[in-house]
PDB file of N, CA and C in Angstrom:
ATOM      1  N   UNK A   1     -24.657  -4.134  76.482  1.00  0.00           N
ATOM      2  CA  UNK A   1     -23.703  -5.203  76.681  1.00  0.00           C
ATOM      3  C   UNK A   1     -22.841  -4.840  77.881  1.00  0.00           C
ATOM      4  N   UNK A   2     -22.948  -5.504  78.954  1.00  0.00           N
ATOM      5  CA  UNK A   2     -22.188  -5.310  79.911  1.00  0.00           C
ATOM      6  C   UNK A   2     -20.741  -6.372  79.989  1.00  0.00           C
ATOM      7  N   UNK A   3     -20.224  -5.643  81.393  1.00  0.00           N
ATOM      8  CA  UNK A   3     -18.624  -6.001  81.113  1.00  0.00           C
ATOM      9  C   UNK A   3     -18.452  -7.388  80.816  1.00  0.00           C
ATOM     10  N   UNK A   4     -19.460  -8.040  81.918  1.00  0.00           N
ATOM     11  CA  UNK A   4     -19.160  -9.960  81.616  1.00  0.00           C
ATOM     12  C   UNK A   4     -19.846 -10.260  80.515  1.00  0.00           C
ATOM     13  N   UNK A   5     -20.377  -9.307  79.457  1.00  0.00           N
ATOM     14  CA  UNK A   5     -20.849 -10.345  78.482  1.00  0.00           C
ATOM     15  C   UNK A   5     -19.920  -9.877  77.697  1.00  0.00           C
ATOM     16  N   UNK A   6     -19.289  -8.977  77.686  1.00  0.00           N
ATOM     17  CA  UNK A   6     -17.771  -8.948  77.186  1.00  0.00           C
ATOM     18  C   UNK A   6     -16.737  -9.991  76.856  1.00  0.00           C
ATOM     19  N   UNK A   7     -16.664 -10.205  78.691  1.00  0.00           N
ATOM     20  CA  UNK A   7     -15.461 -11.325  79.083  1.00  0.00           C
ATOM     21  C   UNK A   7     -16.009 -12.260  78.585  1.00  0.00           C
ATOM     22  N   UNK A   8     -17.287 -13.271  78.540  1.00  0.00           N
ATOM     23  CA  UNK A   8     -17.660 -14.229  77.697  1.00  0.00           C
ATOM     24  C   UNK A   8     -17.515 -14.057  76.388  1.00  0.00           C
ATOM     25  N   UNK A   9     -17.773 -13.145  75.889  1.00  0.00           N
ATOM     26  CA  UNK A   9     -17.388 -13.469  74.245  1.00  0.00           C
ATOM     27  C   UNK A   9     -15.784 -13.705  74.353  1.00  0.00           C
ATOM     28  N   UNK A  10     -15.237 -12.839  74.871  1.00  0.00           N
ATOM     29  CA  UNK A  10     -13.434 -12.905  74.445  1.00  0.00           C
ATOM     30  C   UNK A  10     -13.183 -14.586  74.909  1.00  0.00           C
ATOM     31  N   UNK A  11     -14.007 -14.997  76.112  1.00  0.00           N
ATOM     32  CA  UNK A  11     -13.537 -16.640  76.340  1.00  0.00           C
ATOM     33  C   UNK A  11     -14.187 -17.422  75.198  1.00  0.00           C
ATOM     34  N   UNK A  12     -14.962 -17.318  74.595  1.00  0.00           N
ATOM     35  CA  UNK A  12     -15.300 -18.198  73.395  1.00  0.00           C
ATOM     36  C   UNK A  12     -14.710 -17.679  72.202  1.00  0.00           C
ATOM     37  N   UNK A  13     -14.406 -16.862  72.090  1.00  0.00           N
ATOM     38  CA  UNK A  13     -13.110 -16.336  71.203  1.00  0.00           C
ATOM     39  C   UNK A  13     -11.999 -16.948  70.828  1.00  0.00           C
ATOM     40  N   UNK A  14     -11.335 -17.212  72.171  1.00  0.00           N
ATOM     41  CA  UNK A  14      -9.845 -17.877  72.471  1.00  0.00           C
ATOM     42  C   UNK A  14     -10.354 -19.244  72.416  1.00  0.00           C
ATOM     43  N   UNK A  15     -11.630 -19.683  73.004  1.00  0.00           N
ATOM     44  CA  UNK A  15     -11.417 -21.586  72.814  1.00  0.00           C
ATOM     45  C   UNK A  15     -12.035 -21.252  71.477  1.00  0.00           C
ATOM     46  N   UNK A  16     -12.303 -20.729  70.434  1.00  0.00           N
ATOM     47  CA  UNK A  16     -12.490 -20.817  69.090  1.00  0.00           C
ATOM     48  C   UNK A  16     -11.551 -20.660  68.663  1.00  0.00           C
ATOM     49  N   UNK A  17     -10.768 -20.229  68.823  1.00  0.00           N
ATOM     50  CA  UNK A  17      -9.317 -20.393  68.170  1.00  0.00           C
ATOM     51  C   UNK A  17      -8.387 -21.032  68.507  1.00  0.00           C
ATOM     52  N   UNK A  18      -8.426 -21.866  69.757  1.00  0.00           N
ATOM     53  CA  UNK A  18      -7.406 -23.139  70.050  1.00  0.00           C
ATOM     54  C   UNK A  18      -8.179 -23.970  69.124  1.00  0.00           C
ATOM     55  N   UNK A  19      -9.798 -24.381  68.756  1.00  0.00           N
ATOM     56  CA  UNK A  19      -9.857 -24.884  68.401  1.00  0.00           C
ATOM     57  C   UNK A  19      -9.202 -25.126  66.812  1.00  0.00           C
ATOM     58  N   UNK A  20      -9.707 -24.267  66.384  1.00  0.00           N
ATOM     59  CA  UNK A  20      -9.151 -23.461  64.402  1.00  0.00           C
ATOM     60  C   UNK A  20      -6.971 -24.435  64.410  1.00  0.00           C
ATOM     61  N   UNK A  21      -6.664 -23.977  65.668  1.00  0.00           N
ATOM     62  CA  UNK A  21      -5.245 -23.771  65.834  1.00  0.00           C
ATOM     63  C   UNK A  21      -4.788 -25.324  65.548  1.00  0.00           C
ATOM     64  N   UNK A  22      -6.091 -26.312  66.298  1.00  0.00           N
ATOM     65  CA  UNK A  22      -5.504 -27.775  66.992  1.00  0.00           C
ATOM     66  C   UNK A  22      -5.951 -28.055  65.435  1.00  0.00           C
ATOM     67  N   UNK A  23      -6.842 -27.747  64.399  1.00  0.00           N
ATOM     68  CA  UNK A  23      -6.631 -28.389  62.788  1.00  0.00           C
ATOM     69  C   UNK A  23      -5.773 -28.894  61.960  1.00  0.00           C
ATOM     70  N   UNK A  24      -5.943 -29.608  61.414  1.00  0.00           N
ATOM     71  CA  UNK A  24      -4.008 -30.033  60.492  1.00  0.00           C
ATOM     72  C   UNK A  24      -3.877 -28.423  59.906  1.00  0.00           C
ATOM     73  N   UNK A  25      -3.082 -28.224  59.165  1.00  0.00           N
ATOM     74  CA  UNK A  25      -2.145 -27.030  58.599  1.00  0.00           C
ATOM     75  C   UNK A  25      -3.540 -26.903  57.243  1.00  0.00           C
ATOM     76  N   UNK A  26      -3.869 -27.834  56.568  1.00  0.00           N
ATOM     77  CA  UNK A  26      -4.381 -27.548  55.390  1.00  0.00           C
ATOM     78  C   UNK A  26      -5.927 -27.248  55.652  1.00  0.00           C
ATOM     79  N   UNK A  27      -6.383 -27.538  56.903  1.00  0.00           N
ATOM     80  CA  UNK A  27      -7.743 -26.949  57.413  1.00  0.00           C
ATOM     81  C   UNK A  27      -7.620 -25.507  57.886  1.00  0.00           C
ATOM     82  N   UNK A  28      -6.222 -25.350  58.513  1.00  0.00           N
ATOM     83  CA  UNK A  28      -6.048 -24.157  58.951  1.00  0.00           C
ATOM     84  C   UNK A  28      -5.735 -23.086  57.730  1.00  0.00           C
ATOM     85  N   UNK A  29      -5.185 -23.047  56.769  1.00  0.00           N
ATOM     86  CA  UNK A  29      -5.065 -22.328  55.965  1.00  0.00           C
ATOM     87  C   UNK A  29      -6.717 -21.859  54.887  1.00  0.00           C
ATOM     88  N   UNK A  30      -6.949 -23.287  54.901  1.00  0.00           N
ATOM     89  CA  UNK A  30      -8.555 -22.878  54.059  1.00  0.00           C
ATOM     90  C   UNK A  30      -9.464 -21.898  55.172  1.00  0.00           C
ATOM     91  N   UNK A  31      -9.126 -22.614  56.400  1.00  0.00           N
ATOM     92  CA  UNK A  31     -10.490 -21.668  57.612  1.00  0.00           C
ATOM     93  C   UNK A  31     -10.028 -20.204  57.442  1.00  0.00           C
ATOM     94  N   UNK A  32      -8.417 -19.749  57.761  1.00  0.00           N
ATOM     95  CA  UNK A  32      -7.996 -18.220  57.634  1.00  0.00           C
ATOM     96  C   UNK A  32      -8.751 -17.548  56.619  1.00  0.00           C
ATOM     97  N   UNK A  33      -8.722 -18.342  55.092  1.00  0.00           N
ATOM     98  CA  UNK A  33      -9.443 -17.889  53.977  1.00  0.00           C
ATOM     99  C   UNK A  33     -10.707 -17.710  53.912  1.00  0.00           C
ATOM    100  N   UNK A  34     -11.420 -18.362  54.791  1.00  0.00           N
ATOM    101  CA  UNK A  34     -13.038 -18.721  54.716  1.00  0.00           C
ATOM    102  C   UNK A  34     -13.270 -17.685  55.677  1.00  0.00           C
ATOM    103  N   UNK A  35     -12.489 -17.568  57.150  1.00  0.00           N
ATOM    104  CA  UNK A  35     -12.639 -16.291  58.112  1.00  0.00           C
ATOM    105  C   UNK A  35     -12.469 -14.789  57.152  1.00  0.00           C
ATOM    106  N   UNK A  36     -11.064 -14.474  56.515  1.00  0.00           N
ATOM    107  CA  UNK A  36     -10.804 -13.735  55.945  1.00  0.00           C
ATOM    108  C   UNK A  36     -12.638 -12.780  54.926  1.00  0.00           C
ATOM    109  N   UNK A  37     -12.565 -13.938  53.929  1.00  0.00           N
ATOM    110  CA  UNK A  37     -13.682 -13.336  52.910  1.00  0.00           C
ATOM    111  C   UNK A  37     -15.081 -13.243  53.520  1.00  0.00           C
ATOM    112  N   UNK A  38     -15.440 -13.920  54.746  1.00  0.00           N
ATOM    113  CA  UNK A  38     -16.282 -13.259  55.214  1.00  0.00           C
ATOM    114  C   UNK A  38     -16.214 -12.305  56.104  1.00  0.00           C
ATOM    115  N   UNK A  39     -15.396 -12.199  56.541  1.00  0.00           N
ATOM    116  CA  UNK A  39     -15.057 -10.566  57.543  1.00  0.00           C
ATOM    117  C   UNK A  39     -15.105  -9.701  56.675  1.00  0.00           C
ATOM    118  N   UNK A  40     -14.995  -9.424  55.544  1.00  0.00           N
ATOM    119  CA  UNK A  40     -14.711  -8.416  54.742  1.00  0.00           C
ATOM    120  C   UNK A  40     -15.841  -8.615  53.855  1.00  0.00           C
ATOM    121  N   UNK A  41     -17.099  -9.535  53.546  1.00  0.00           N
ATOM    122  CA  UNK A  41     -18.189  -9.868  52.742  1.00  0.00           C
ATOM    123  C   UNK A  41     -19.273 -10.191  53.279  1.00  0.00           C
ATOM    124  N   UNK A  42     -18.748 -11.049  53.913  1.00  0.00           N
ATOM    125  CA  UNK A  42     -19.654 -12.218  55.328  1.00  0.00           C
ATOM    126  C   UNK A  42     -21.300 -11.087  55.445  1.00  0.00           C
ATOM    127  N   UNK A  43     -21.803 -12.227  55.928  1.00  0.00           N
ATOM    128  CA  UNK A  43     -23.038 -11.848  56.583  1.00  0.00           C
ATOM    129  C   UNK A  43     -22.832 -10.758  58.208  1.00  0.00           C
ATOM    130  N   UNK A  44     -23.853 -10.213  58.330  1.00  0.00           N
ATOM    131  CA  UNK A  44     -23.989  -8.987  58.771  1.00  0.00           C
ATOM    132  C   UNK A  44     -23.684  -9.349  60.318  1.00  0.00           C
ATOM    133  N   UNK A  45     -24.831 -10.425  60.146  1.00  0.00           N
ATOM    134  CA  UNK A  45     -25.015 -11.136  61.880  1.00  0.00           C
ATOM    135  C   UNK A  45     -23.272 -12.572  62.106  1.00  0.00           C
ATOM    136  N   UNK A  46     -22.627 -11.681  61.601  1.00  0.00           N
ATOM    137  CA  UNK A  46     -21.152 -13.363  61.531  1.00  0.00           C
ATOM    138  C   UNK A  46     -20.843 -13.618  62.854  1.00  0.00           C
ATOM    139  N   UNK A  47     -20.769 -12.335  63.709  1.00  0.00           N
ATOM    140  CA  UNK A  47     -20.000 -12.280  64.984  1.00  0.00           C
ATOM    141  C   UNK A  47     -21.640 -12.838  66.204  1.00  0.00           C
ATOM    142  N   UNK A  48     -22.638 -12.744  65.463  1.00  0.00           N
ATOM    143  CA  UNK A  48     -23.582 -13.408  67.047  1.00  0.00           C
ATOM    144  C   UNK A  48     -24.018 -14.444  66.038  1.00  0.00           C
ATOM    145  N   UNK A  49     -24.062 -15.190  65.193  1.00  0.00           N
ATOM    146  CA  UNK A  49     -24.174 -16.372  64.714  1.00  0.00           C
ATOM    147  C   UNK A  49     -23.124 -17.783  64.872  1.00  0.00           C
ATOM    148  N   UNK A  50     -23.455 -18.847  64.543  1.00  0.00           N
ATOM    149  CA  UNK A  50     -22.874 -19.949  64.196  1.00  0.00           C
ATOM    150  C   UNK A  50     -22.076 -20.307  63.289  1.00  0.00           C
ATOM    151  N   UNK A  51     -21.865 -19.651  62.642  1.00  0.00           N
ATOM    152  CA  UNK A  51     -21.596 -20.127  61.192  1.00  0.00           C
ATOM    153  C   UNK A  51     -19.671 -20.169  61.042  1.00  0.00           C
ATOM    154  N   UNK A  52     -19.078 -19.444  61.663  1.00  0.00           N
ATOM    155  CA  UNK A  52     -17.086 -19.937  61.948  1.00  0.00           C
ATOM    156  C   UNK A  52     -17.400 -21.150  62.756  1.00  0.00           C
ATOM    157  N   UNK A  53     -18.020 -21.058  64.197  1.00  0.00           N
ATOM    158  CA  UNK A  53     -17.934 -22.680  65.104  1.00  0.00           C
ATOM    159  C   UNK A  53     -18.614 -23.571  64.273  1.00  0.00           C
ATOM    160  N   UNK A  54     -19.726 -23.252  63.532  1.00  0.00           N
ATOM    161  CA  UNK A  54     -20.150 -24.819  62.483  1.00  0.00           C
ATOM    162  C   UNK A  54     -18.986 -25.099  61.895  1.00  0.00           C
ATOM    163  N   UNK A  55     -18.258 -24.034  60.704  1.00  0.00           N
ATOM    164  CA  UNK A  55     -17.183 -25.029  59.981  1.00  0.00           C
ATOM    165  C   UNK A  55     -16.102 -25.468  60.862  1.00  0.00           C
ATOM    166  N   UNK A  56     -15.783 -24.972  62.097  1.00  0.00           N
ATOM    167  CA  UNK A  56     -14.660 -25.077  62.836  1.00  0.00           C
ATOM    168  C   UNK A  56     -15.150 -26.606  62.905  1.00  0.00           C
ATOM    169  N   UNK A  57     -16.569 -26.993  63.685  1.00  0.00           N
ATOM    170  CA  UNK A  57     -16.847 -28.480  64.063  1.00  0.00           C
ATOM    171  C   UNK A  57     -16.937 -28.945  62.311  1.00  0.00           C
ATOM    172  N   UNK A  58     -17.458 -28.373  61.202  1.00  0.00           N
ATOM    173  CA  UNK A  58     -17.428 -29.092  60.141  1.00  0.00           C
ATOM    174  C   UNK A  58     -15.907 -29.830  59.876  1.00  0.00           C
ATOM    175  N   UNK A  59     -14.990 -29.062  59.897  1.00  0.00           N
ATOM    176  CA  UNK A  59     -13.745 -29.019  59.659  1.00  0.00           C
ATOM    177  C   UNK A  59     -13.162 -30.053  60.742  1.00  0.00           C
ATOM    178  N   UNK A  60     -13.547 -30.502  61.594  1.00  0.00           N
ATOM    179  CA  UNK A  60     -12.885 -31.223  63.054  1.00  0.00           C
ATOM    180  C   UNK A  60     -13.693 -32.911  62.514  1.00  0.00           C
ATOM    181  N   UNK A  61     -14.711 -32.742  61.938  1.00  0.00           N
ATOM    182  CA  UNK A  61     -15.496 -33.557  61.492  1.00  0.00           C
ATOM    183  C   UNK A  61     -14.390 -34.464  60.796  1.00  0.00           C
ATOM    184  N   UNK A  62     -14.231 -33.583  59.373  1.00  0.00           N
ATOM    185  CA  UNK A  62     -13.676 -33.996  58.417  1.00  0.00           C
ATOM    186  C   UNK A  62     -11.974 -34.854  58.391  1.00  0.00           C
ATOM    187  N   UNK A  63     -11.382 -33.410  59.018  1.00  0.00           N
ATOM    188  CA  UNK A  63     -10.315 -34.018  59.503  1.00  0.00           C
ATOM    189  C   UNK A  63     -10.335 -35.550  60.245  1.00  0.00           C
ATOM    190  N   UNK A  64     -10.942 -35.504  61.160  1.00  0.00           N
ATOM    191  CA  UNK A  64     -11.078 -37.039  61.886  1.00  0.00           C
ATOM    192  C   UNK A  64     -11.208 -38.061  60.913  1.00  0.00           C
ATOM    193  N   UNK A  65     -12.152 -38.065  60.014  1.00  0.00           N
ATOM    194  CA  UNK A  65     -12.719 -39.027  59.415  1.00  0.00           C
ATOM    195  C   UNK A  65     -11.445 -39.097  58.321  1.00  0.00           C
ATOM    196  N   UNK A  66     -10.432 -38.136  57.975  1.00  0.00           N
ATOM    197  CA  UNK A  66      -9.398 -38.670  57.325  1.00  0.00           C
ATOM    198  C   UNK A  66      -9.357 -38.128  55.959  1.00  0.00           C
ATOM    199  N   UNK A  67     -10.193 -37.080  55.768  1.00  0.00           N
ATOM    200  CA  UNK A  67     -10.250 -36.103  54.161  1.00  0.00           C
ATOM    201  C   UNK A  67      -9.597 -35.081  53.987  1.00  0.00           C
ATOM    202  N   UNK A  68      -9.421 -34.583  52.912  1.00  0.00           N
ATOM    203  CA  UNK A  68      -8.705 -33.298  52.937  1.00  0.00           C
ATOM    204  C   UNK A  68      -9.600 -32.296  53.145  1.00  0.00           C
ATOM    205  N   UNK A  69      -9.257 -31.292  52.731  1.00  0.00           N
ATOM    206  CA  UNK A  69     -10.278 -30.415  53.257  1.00  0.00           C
ATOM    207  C   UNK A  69     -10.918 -29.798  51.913  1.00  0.00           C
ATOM    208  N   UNK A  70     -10.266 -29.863  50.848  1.00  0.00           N
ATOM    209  CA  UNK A  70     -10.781 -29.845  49.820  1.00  0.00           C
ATOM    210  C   UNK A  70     -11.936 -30.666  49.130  1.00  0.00           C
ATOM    211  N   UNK A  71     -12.003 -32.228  49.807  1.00  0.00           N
ATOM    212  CA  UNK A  71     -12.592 -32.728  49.627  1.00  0.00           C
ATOM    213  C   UNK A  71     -14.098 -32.235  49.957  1.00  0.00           C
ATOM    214  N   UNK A  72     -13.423 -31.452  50.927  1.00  0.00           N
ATOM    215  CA  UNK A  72     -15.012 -31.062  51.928  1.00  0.00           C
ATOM    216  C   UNK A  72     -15.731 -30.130  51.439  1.00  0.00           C
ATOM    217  N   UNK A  73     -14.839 -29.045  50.912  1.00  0.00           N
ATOM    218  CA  UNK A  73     -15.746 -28.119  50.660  1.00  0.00           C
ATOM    219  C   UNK A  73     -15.224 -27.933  48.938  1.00  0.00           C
ATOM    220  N   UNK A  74     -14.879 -28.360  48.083  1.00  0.00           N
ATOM    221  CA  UNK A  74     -14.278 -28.515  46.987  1.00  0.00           C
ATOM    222  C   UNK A  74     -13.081 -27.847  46.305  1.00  0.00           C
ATOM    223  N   UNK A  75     -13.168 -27.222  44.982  1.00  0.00           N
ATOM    224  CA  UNK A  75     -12.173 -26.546  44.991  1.00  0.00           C
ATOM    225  C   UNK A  75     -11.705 -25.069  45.200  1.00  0.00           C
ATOM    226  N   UNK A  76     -13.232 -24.759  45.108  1.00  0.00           N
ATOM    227  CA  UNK A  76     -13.755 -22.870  45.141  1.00  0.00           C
ATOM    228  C   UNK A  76     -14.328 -22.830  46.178  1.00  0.00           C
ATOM    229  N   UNK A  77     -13.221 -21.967  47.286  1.00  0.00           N
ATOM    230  CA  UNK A  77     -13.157 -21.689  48.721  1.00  0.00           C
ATOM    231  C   UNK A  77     -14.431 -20.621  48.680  1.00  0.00           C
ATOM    232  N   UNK A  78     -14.332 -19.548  47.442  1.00  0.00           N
ATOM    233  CA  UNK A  78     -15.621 -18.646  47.685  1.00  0.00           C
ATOM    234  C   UNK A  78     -16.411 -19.231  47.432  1.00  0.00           C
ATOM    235  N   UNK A  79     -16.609 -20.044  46.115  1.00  0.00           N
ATOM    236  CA  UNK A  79     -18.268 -20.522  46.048  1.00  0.00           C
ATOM    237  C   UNK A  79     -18.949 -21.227  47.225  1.00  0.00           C
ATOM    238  N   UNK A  80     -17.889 -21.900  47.865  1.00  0.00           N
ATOM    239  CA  UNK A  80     -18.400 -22.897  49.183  1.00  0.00           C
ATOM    240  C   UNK A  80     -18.739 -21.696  49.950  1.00  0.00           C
ATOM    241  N   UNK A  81     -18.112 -20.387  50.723  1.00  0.00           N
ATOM    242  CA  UNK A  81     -18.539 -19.287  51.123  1.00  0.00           C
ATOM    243  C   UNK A  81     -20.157 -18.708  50.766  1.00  0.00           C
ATOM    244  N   UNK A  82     -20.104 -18.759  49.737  1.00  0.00           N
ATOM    245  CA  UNK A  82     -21.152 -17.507  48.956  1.00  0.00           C
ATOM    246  C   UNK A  82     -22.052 -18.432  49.226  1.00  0.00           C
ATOM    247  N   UNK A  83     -22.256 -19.554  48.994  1.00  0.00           N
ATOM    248  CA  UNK A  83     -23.548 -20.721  49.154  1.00  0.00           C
ATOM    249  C   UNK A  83     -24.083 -21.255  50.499  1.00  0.00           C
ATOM    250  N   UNK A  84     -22.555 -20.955  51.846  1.00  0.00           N
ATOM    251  CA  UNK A  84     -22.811 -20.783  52.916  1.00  0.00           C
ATOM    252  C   UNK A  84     -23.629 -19.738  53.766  1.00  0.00           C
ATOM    253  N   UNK A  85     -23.946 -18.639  52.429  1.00  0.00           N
ATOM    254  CA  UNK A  85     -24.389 -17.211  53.335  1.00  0.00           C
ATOM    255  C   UNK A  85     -25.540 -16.444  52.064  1.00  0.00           C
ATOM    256  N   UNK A  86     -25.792 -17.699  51.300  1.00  0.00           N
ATOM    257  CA  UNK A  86     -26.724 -17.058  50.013  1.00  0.00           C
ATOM    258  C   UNK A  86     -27.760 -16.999  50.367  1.00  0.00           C
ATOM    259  N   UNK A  87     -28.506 -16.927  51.558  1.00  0.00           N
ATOM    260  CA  UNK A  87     -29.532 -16.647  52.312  1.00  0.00           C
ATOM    261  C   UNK A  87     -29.803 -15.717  53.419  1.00  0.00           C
ATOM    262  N   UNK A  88     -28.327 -15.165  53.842  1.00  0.00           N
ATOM    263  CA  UNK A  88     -28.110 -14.019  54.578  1.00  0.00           C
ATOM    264  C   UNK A  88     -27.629 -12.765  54.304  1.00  0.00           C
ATOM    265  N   UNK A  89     -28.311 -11.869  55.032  1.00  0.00           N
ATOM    266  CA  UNK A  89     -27.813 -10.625  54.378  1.00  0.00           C
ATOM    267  C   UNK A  89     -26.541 -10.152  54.962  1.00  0.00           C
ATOM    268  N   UNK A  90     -25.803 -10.033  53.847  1.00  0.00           N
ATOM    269  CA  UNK A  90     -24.460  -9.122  53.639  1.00  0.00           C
ATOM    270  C   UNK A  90     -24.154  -7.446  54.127  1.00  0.00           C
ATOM    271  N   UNK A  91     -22.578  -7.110  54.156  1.00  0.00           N
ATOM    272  CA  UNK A  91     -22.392  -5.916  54.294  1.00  0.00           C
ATOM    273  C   UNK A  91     -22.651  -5.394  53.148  1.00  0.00           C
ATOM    274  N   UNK A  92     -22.260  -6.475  52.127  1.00  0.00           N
ATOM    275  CA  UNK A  92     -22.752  -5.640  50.330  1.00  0.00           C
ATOM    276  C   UNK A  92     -24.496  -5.325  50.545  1.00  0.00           C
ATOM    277  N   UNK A  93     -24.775  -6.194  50.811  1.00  0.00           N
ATOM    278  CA  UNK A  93     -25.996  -6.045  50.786  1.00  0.00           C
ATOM    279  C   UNK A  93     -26.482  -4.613  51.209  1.00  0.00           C
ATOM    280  N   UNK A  94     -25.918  -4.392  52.291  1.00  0.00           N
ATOM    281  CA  UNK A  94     -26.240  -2.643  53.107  1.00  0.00           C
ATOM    282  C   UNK A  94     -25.609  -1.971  52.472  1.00  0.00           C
ATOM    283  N   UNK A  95     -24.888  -2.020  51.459  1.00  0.00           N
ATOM    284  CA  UNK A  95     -23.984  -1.018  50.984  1.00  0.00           C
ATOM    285  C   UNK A  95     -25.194  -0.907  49.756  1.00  0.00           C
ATOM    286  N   UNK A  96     -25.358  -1.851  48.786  1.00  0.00           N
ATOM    287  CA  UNK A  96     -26.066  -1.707  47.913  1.00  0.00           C
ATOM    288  C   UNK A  96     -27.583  -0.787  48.177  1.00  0.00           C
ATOM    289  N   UNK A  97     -28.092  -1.257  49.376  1.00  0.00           N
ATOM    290  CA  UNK A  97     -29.474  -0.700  49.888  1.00  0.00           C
ATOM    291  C   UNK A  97     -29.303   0.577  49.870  1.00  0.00           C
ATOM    292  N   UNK A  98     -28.023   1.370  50.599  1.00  0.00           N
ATOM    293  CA  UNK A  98     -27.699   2.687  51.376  1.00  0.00           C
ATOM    294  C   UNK A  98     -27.874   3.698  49.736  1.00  0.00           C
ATOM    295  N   UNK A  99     -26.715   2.815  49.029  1.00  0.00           N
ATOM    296  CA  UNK A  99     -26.463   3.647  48.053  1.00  0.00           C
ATOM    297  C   UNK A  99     -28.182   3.672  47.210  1.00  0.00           C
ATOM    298  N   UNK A 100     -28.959   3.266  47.193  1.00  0.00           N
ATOM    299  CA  UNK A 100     -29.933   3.034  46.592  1.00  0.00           C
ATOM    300  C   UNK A 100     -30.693   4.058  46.988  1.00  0.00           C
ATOM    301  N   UNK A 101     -30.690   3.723  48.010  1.00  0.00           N
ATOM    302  CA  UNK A 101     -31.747   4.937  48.856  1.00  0.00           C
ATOM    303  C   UNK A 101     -30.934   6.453  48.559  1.00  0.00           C
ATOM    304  N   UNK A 102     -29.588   6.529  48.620  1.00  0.00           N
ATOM    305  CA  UNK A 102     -28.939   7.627  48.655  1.00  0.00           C
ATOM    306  C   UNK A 102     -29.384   8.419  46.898  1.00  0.00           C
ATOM    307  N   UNK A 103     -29.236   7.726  46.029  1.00  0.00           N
ATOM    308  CA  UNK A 103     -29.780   7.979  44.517  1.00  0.00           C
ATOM    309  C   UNK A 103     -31.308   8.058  44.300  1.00  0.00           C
ATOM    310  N   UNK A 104     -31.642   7.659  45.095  1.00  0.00           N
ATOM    311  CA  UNK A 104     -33.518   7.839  45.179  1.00  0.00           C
ATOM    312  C   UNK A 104     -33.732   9.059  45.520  1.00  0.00           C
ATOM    313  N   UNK A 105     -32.686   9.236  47.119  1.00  0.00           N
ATOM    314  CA  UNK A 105     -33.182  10.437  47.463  1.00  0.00           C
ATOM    315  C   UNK A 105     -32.771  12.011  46.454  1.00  0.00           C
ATOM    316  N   UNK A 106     -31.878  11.459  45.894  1.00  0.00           N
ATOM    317  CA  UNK A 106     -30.585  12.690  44.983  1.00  0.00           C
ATOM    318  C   UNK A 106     -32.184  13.004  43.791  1.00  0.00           C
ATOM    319  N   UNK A 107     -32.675  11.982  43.460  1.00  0.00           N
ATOM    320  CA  UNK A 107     -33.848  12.229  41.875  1.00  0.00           C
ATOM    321  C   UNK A 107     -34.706  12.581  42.714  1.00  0.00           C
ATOM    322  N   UNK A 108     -35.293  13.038  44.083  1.00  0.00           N
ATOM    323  CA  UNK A 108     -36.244  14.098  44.064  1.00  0.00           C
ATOM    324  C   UNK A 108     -36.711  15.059  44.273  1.00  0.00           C
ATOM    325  N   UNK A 109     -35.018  15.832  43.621  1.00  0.00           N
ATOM    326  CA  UNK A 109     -35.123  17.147  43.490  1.00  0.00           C
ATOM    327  C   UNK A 109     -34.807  17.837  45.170  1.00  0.00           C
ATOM    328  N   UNK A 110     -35.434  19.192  45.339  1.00  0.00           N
ATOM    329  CA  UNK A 110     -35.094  19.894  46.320  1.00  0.00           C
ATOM    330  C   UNK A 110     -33.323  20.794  46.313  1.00  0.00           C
ATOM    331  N   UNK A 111     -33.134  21.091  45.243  1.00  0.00           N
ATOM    332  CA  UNK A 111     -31.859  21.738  44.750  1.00  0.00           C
ATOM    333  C   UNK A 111     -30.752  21.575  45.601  1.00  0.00           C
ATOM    334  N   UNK A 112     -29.799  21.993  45.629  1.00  0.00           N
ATOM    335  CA  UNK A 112     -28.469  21.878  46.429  1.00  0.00           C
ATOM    336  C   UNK A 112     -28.557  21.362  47.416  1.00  0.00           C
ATOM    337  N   UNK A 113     -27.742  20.652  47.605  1.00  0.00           N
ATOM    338  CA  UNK A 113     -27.965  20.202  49.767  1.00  0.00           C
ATOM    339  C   UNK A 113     -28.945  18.979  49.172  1.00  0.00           C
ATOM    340  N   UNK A 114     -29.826  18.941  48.648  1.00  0.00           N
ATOM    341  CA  UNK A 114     -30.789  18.071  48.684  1.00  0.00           C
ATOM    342  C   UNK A 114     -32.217  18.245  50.152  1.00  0.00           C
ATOM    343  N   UNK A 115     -32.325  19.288  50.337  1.00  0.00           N
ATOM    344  CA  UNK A 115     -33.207  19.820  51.192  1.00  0.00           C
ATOM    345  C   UNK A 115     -32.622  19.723  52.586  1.00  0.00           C
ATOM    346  N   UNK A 116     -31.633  19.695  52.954  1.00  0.00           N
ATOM    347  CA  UNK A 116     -31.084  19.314  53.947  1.00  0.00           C
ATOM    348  C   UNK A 116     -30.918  21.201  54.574  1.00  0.00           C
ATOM    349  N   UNK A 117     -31.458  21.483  55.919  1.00  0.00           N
ATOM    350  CA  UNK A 117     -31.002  22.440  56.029  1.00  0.00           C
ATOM    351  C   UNK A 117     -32.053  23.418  56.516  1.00  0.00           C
TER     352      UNK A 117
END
């Protein structure tokens, strides 16, 4: 990744977030929440995918047409999340794998250290 593909992400960065910003107050508070639980859950690929600018345009959608935002995505901010990304793999997901492999490797033996060494 060189320097200007740097500077391009940080410029679609900032017009992604004037956009998030120009939302009524009650789009903006659900998106923080929807950004929030997937930064910390989200799918693996969040930052080179679509999926914040889709709801940002989902959300620009909605607003226009005159709904709340609840309407849009209902009342369970995670379930609308989890169903947004129930086809992509997660950081849980790598966590679950790592540790898996890490207990696989622990049951076959090779005493202390685990053969390491």
């Amino acid at each position: 990744m060189g320097v200007q593909d740097i500077i391009e992400g940080k410029r679609q960065w900032r017009a992604h977030v004037a956009r998030v910003k120009a939302l009524p107050p009650d789009y903006r508070i659900v998106y923080k929440e929807i950004q929030r639980y997937f930064f910390k859950v989200g799918p693996v690929d969040l930052a080179d995918g679509d999926l914040l600018p889709g709801i940002v345009e989902f959300f620009e959608e909605g607003a226009a047409a005159g709904k709340g935002v609840l309407e849009l995505i209902g009342d369970d901010v995670a379930a609308f999340c989890d169903d947004l990304v129930k086809d992509s793999r997660t950081y849980a997901d790598l966590y679950q794998e790592s540790v898996g492999e890490g207990s696989g490797a622990a049951g076959q033996g090779g005493g202390p250290g685990g053969g390491r060494g």
